[in-house]
C-alpha atoms as a PDB file:
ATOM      1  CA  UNK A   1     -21.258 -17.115 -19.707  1.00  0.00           C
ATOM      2  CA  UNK A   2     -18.581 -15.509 -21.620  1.00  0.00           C
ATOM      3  CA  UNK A   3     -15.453 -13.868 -20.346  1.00  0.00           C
ATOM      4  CA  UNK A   4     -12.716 -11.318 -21.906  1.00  0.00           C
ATOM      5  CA  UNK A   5      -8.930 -12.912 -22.478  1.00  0.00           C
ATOM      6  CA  UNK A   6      -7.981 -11.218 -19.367  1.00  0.00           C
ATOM      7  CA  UNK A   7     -10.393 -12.703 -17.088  1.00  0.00           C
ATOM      8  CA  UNK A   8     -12.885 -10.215 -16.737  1.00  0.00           C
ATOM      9  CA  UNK A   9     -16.211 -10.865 -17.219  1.00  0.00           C
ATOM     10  CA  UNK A  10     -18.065 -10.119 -20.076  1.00  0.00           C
ATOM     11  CA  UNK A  11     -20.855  -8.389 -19.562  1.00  0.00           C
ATOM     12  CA  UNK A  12     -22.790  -4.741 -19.321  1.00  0.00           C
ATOM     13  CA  UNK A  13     -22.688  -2.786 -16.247  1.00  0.00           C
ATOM     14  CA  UNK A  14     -26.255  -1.941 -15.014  1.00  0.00           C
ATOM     15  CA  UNK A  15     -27.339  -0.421 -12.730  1.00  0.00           C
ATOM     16  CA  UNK A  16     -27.247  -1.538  -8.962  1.00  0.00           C
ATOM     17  CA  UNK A  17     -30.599  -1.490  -8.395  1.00  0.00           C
ATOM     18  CA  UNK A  18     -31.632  -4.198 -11.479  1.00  0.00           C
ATOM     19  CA  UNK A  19     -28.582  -6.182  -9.955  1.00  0.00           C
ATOM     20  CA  UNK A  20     -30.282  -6.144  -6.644  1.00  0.00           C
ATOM     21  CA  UNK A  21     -33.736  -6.205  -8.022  1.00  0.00           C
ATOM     22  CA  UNK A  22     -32.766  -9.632  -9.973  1.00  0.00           C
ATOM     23  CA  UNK A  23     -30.260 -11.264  -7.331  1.00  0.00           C
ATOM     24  CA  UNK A  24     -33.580 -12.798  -5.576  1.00  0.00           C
ATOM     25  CA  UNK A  25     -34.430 -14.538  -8.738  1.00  0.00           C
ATOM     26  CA  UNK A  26     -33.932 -17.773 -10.203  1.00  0.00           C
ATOM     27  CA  UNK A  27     -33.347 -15.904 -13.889  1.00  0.00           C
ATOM     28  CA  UNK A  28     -29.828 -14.131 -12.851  1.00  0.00           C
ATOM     29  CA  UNK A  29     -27.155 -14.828 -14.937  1.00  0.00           C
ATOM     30  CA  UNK A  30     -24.501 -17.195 -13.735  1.00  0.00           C
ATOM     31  CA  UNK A  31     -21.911 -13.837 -15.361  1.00  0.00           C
ATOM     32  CA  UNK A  32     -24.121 -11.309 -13.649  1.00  0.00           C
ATOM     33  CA  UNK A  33     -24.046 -13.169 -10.179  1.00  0.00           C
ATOM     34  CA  UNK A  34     -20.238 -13.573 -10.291  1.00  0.00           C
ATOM     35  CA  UNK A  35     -19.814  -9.623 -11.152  1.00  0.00           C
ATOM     36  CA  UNK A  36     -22.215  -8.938  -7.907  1.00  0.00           C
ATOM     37  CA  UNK A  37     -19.777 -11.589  -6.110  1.00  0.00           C
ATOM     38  CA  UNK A  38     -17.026  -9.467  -7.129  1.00  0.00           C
ATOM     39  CA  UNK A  39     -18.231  -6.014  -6.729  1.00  0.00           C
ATOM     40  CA  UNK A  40     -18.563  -6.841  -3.374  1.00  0.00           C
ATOM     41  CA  UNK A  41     -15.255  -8.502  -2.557  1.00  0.00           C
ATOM     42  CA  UNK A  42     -13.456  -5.241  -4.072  1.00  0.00           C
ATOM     43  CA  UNK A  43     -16.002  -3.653  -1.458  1.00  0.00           C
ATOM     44  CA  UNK A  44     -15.479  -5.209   1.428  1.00  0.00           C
ATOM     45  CA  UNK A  45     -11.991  -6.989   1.090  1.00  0.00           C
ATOM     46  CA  UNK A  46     -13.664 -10.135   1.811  1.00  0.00           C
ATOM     47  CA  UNK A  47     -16.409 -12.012   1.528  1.00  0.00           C
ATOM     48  CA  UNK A  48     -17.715 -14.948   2.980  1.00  0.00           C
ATOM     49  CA  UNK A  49     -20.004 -18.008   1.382  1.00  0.00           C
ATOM     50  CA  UNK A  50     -22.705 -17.521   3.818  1.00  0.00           C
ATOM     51  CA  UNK A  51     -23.096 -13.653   3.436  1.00  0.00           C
ATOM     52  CA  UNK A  52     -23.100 -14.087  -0.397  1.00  0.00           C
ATOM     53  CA  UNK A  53     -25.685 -16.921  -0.041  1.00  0.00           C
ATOM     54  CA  UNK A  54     -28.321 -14.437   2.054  1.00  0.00           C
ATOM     55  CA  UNK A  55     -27.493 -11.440  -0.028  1.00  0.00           C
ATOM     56  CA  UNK A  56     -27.995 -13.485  -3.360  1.00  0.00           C
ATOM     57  CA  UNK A  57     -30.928 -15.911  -1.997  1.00  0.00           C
ATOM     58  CA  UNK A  58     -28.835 -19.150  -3.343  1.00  0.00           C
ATOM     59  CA  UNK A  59     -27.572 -21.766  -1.658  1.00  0.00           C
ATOM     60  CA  UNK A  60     -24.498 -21.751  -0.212  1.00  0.00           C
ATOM     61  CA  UNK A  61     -23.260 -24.795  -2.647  1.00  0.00           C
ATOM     62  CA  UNK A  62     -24.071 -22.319  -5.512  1.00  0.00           C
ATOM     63  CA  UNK A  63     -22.237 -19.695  -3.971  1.00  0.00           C
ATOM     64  CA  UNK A  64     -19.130 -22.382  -3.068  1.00  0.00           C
ATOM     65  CA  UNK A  65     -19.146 -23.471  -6.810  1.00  0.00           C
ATOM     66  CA  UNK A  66     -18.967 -19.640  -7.794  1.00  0.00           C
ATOM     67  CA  UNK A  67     -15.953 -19.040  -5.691  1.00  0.00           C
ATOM     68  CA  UNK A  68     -13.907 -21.972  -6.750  1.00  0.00           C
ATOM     69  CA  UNK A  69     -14.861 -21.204 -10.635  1.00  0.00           C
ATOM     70  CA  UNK A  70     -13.744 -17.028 -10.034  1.00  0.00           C
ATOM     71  CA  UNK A  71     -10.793 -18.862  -7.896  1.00  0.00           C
ATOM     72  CA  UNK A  72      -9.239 -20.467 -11.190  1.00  0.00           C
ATOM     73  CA  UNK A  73      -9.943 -17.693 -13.119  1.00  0.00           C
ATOM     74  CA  UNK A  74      -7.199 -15.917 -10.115  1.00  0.00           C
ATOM     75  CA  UNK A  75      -9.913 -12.776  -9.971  1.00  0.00           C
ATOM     76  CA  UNK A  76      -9.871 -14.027  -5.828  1.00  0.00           C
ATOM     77  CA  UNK A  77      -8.378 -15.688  -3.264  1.00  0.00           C
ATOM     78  CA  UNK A  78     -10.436 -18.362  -2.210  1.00  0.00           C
ATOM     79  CA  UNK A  79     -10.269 -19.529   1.113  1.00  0.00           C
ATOM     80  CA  UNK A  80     -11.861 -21.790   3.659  1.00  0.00           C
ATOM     81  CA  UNK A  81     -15.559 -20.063   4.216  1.00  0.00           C
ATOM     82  CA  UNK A  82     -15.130 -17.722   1.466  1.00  0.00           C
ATOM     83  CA  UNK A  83     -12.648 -15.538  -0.549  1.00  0.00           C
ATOM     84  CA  UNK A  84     -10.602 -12.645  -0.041  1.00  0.00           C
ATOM     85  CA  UNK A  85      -9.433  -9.731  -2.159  1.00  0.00           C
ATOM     86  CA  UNK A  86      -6.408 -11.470  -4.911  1.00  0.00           C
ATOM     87  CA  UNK A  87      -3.446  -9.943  -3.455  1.00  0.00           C
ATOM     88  CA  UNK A  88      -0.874  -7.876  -5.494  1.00  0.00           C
ATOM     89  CA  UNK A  89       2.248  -9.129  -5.676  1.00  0.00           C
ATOM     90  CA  UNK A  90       5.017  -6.839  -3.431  1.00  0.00           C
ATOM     91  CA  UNK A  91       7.823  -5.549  -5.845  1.00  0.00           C
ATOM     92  CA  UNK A  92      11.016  -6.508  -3.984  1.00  0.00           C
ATOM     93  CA  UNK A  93      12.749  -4.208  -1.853  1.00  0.00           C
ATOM     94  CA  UNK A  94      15.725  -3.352  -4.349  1.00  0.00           C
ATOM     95  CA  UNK A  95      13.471  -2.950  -6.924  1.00  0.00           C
ATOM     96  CA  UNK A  96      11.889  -0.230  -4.898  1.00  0.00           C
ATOM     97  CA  UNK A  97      14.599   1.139  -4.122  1.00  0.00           C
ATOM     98  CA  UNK A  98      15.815   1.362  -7.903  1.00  0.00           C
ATOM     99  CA  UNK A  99      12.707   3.128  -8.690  1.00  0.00           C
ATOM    100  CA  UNK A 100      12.313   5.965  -6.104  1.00  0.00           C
ATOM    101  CA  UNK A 101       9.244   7.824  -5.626  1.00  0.00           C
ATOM    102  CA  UNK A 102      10.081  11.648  -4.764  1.00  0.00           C
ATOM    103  CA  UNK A 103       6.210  12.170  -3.985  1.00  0.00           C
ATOM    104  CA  UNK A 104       6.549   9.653  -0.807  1.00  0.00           C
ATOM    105  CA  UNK A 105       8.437  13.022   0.563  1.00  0.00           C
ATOM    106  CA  UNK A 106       5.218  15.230   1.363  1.00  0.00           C
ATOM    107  CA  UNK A 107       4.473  13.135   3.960  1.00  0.00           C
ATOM    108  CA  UNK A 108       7.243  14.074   5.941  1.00  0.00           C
ATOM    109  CA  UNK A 109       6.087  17.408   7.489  1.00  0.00           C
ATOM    110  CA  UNK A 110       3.448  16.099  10.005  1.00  0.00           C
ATOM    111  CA  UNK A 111       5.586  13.398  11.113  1.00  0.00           C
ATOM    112  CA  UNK A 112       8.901  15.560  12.138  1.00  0.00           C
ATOM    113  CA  UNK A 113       6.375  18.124  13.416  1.00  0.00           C
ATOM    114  CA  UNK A 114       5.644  15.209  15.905  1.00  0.00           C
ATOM    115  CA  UNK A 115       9.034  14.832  17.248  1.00  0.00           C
ATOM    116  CA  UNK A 116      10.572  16.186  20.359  1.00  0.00           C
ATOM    117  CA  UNK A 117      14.041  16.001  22.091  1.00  0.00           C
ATOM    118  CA  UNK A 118      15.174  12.830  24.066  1.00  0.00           C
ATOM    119  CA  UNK A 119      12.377  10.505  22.078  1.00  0.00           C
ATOM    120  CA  UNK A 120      12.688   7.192  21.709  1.00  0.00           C
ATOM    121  CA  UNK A 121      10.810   6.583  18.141  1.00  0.00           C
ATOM    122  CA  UNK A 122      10.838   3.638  15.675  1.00  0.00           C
ATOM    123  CA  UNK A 123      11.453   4.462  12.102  1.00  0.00           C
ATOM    124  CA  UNK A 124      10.251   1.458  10.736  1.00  0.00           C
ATOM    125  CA  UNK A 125      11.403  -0.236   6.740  1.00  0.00           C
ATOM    126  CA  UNK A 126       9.922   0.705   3.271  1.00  0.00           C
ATOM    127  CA  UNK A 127      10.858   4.157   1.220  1.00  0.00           C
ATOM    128  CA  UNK A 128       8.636   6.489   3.147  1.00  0.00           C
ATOM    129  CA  UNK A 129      10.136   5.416   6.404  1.00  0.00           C
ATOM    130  CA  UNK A 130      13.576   5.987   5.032  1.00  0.00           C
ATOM    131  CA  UNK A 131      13.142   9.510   3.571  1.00  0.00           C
ATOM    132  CA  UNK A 132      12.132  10.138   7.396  1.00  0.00           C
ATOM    133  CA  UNK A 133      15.153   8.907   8.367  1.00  0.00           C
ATOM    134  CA  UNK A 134      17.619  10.768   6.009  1.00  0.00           C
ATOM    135  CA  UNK A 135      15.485  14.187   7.217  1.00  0.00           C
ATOM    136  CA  UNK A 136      15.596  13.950  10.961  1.00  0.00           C
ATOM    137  CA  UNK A 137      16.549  17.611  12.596  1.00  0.00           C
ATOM    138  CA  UNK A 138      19.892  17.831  12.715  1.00  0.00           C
ATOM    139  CA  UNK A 139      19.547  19.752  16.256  1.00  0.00           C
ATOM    140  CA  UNK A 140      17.350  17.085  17.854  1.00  0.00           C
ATOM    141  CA  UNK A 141      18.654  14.561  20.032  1.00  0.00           C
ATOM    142  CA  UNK A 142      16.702  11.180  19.470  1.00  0.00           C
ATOM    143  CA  UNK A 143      17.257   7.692  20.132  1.00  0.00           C
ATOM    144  CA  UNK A 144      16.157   5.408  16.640  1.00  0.00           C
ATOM    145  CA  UNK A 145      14.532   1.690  16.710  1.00  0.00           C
ATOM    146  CA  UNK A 146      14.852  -0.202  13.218  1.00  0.00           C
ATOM    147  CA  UNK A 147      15.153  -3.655  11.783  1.00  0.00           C
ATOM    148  CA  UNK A 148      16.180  -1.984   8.777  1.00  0.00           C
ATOM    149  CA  UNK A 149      19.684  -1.828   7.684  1.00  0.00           C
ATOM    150  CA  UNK A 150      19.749   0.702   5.247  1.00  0.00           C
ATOM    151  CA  UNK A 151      18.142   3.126   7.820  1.00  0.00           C
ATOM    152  CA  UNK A 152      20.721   2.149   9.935  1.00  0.00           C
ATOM    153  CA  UNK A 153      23.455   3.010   7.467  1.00  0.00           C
ATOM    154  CA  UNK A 154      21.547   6.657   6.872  1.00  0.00           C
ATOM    155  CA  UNK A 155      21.662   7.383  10.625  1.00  0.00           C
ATOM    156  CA  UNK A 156      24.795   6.666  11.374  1.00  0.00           C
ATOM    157  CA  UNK A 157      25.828   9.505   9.508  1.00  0.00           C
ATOM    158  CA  UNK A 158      23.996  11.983  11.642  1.00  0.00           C
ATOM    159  CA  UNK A 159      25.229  12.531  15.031  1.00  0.00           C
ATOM    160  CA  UNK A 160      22.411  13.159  16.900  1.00  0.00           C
ATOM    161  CA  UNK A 161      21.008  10.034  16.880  1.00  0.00           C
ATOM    162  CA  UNK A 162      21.311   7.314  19.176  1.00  0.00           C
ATOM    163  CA  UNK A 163      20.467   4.278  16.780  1.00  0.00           C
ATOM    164  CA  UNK A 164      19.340   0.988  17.789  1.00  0.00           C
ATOM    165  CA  UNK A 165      19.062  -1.956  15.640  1.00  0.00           C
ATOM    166  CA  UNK A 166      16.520  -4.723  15.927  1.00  0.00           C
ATOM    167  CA  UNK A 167      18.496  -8.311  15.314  1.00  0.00           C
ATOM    168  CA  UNK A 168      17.176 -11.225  13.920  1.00  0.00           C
ATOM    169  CA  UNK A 169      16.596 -13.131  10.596  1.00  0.00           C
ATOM    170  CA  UNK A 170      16.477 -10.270   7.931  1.00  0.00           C
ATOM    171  CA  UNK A 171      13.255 -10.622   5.825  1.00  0.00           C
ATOM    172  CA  UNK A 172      14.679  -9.777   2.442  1.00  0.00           C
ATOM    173  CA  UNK A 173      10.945  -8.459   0.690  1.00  0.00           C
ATOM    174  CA  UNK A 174      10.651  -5.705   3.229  1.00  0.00           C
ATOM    175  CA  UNK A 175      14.493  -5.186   4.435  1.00  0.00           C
ATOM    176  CA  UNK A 176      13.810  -5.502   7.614  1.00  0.00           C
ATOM    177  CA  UNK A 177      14.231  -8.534  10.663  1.00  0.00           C
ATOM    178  CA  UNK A 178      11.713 -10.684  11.766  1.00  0.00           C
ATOM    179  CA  UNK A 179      11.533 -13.815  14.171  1.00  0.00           C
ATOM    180  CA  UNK A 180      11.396 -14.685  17.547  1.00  0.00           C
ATOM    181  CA  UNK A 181      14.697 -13.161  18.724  1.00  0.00           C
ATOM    182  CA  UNK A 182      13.601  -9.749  17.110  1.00  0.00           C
ATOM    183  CA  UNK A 183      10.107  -9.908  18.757  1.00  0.00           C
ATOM    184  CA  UNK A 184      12.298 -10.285  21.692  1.00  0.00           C
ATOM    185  CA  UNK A 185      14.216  -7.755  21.882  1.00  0.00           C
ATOM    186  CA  UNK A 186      11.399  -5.022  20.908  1.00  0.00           C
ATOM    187  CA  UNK A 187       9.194  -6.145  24.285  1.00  0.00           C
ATOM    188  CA  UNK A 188      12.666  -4.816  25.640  1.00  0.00           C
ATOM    189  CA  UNK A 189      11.773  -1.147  24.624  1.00  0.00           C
ATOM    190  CA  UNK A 190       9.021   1.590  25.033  1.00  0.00           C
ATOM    191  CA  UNK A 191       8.457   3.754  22.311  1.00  0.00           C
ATOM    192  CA  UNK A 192       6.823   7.044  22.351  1.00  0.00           C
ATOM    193  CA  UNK A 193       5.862   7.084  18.498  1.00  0.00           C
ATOM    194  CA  UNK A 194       6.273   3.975  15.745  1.00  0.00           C
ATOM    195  CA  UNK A 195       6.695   5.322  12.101  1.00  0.00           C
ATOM    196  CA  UNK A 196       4.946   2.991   9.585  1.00  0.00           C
ATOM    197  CA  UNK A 197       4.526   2.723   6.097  1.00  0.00           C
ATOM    198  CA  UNK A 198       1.034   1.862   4.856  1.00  0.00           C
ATOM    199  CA  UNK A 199       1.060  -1.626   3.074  1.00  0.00           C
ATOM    200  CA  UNK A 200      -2.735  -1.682   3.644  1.00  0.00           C
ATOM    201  CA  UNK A 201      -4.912  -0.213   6.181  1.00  0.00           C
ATOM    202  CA  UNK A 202      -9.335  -0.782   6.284  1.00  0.00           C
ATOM    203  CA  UNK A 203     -11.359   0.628   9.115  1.00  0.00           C
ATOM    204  CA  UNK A 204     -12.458  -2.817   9.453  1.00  0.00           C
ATOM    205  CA  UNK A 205     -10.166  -5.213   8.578  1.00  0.00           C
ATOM    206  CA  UNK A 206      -7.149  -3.316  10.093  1.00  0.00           C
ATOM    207  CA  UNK A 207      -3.852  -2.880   9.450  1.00  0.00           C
ATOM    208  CA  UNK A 208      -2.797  -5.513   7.054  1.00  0.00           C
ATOM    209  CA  UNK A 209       0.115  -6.942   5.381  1.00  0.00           C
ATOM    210  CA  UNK A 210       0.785  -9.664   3.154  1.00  0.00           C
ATOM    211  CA  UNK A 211       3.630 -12.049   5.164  1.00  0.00           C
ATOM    212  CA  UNK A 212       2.985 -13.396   8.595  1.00  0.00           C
ATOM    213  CA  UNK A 213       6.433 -13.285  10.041  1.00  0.00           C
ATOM    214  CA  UNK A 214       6.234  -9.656   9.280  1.00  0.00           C
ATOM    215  CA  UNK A 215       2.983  -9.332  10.539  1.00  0.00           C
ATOM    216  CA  UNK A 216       4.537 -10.751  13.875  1.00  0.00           C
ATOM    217  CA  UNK A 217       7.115  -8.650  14.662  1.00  0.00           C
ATOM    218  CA  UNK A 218       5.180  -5.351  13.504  1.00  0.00           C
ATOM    219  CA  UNK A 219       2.573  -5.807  15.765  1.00  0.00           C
ATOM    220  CA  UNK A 220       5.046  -6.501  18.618  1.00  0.00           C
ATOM    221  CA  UNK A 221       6.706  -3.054  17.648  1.00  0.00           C
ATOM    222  CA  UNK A 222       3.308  -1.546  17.904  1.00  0.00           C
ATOM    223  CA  UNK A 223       2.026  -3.483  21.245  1.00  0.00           C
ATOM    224  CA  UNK A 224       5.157  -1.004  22.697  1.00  0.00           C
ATOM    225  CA  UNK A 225       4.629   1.988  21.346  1.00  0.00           C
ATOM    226  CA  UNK A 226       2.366   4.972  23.166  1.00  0.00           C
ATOM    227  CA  UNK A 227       1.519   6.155  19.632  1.00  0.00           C
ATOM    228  CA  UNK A 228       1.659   4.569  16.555  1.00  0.00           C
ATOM    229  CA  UNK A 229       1.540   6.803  12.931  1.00  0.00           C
ATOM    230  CA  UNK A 230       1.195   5.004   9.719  1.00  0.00           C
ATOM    231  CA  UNK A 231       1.884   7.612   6.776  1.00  0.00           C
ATOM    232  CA  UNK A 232       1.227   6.704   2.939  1.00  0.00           C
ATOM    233  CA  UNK A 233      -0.954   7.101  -0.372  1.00  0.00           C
ATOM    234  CA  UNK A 234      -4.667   6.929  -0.151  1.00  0.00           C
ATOM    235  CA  UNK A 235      -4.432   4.597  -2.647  1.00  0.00           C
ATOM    236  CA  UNK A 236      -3.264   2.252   0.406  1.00  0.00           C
ATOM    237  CA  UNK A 237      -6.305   2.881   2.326  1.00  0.00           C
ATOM    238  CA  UNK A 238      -9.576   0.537   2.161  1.00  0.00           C
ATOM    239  CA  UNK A 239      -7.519  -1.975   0.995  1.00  0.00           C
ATOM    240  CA  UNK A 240      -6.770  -5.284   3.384  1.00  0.00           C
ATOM    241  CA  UNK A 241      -3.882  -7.887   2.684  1.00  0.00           C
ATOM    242  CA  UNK A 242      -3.910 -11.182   4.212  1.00  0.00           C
ATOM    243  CA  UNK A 243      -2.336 -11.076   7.887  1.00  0.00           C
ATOM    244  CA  UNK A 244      -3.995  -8.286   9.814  1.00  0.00           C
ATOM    245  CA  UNK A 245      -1.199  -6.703  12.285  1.00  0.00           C
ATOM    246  CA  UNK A 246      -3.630  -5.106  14.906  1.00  0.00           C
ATOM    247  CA  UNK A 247      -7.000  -3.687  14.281  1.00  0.00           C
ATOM    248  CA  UNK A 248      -7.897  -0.454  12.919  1.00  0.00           C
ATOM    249  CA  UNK A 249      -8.425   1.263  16.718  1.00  0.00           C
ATOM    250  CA  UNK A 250      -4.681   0.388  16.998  1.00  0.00           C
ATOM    251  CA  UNK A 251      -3.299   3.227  14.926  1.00  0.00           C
ATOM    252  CA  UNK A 252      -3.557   6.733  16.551  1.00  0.00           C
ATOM    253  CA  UNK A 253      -2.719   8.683  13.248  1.00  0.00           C
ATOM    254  CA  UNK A 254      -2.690   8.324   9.770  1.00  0.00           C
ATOM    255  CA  UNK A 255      -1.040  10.519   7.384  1.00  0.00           C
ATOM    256  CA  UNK A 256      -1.995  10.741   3.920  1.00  0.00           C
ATOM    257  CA  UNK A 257      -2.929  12.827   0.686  1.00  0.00           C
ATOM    258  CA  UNK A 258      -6.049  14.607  -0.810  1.00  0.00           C
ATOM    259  CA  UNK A 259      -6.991  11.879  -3.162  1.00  0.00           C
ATOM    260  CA  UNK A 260      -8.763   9.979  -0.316  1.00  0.00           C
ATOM    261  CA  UNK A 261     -12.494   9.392  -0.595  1.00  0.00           C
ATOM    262  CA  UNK A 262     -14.954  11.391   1.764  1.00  0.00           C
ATOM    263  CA  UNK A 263     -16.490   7.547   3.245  1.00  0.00           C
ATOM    264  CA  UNK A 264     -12.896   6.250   4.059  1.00  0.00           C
ATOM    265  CA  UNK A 265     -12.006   9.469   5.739  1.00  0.00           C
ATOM    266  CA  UNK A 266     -15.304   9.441   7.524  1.00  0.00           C
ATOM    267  CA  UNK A 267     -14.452   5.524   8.470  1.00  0.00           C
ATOM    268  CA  UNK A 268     -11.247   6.226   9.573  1.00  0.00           C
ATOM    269  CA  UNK A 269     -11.933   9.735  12.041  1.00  0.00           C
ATOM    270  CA  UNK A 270     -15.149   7.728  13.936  1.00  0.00           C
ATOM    271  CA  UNK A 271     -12.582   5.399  15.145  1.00  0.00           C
ATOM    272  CA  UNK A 272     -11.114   8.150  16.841  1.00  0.00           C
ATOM    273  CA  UNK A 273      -7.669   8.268  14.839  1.00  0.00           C
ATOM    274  CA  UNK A 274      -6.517  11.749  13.965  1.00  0.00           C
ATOM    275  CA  UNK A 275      -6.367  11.858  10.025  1.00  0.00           C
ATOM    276  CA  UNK A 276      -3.270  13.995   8.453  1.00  0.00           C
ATOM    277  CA  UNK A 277      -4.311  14.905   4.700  1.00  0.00           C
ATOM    278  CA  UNK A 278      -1.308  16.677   2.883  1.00  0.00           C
ATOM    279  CA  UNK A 279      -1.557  17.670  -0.449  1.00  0.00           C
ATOM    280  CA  UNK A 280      -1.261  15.328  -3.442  1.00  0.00           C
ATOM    281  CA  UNK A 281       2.054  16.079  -5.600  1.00  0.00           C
END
């Protein structure tokens, strides 16, 4: 078994129906195996050992042994029963922020075409969120829900708004609070729409992200809401982090550009959420 300096493996792509043809049998290479292994964890998100072991007629200690070995290598996340997808690391908020992204802007349109007078919406953290924020109709009385300070600081300036901010310990990754006393305070509120950035978002796996405390107090902002709209790249979509926040049903739109795949848009409108595609910049 041989593999490149950066951890790939090293050997030929063939076609899947050899792979499949020789997963049944004794003769498949220990390389070949582990690129099946991985083909279908970037698939599926996750995997577990006793899937694998059916799919790949080994044993399940085989299929343990594999995952610890592509576990070192850091090509997955092992965990207890199987492995999940290695998780990107999340660029810091301020480094974000020092590195705008214009194109986050096209998503805007649907979502302010959603908003009527006397709302009571949540504009939640991340760079989307905020160019929502700094673009609300000037003519259109709302009242705003955010954890986020710097969305705070944008509305504050615009005199239609009625701003509330979330308290509690300020989770410094994502800008925004988290923790008990926030979770408290949003069972406090309805909302008629939550505004969400996508950090990852699978028909199956849900709405993911990769903190728990975060995951916590997002899914109490959505447990309130009547309608919950995640807007983002498709490049964000099939994709599952570690803490799911609610399940896929959960979300009642998604907004998102023309670089989607055909299967994940398919996925995504049988679970009955309306599907937004805007054009890619």
């Amino acid at each position: 078994m041989q593999y490149h300096a950066n951890n790939t493996l090293a050997i030929p792509i063939r076609s899947s129906k050899i792979r499949q043809k020789n997963a049944g049998t004794c003769k498949m290479l220990l390389a070949e195996r582990h690129q099946l292994i991985l083909e279908q964890l970037n698939l599926h998100g996750r995997i577990t050992s006793v899937e694998l072991a059916k799919s790949l007629a080994v044993s399940e200690d085989t299929i343990r042994r594999d995952l610890n070995k592509l576990g070192e290598l850091k090509l997955l996340n092992r965990v207890h029963g199987g492995a999940l997808v290695m998780q990107e690391e999340t660029p810091d908020y301020f480094d974000r922020l020092n590195t705008p992204d214009p194109s986050k802007k096209r998503f805007l349109e649907p979502a302010l075409n959603m908003l009527e007078a006397g709302q009571t919406i949540v504009i939640d953290s991340g760079e989307t969120c905020r160019y929502l924020a700094q673009n609300l109709p000037a003519n259109l009385p709302l009242t705003v829900v955010t954890g986020c300070p710097l969305i705070v600081q944008d509305l504050m300036q615009q005199p239609q708004v009625n701003v509330i901010q979330i308290g509690g310990k300020m989770f410094k990754p994502a800008m925004r609070t988290v923790g008990h006393s926030a979770i408290e305070m949003l069972k406090q509120i309805r909302f008629d729409i939550v505004f969400m950035g996508i950090c990852a978002f699978h028909a199956k796996h849900g709405f993911c992200v990769n903190y728990l405390e975060e995951a916590e107090v997002l899914r109490a902002t959505i447990e309130q809401a009547d309608r919950t709209v995640l807007m983002g790249p498709h490049d964000k979509l099939d994709k599952t982090k570690t803490y799911q926040i609610v399940p896929a049903h959960k979300i009642n739109h998604v907004i998102t550009d023309e670089g989607i795949r055909q299967d994940v848009q398919t996925s995504i409108q049988s679970l009955g959420i309306e599907l937004t595609i805007v054009p890619s910049s």
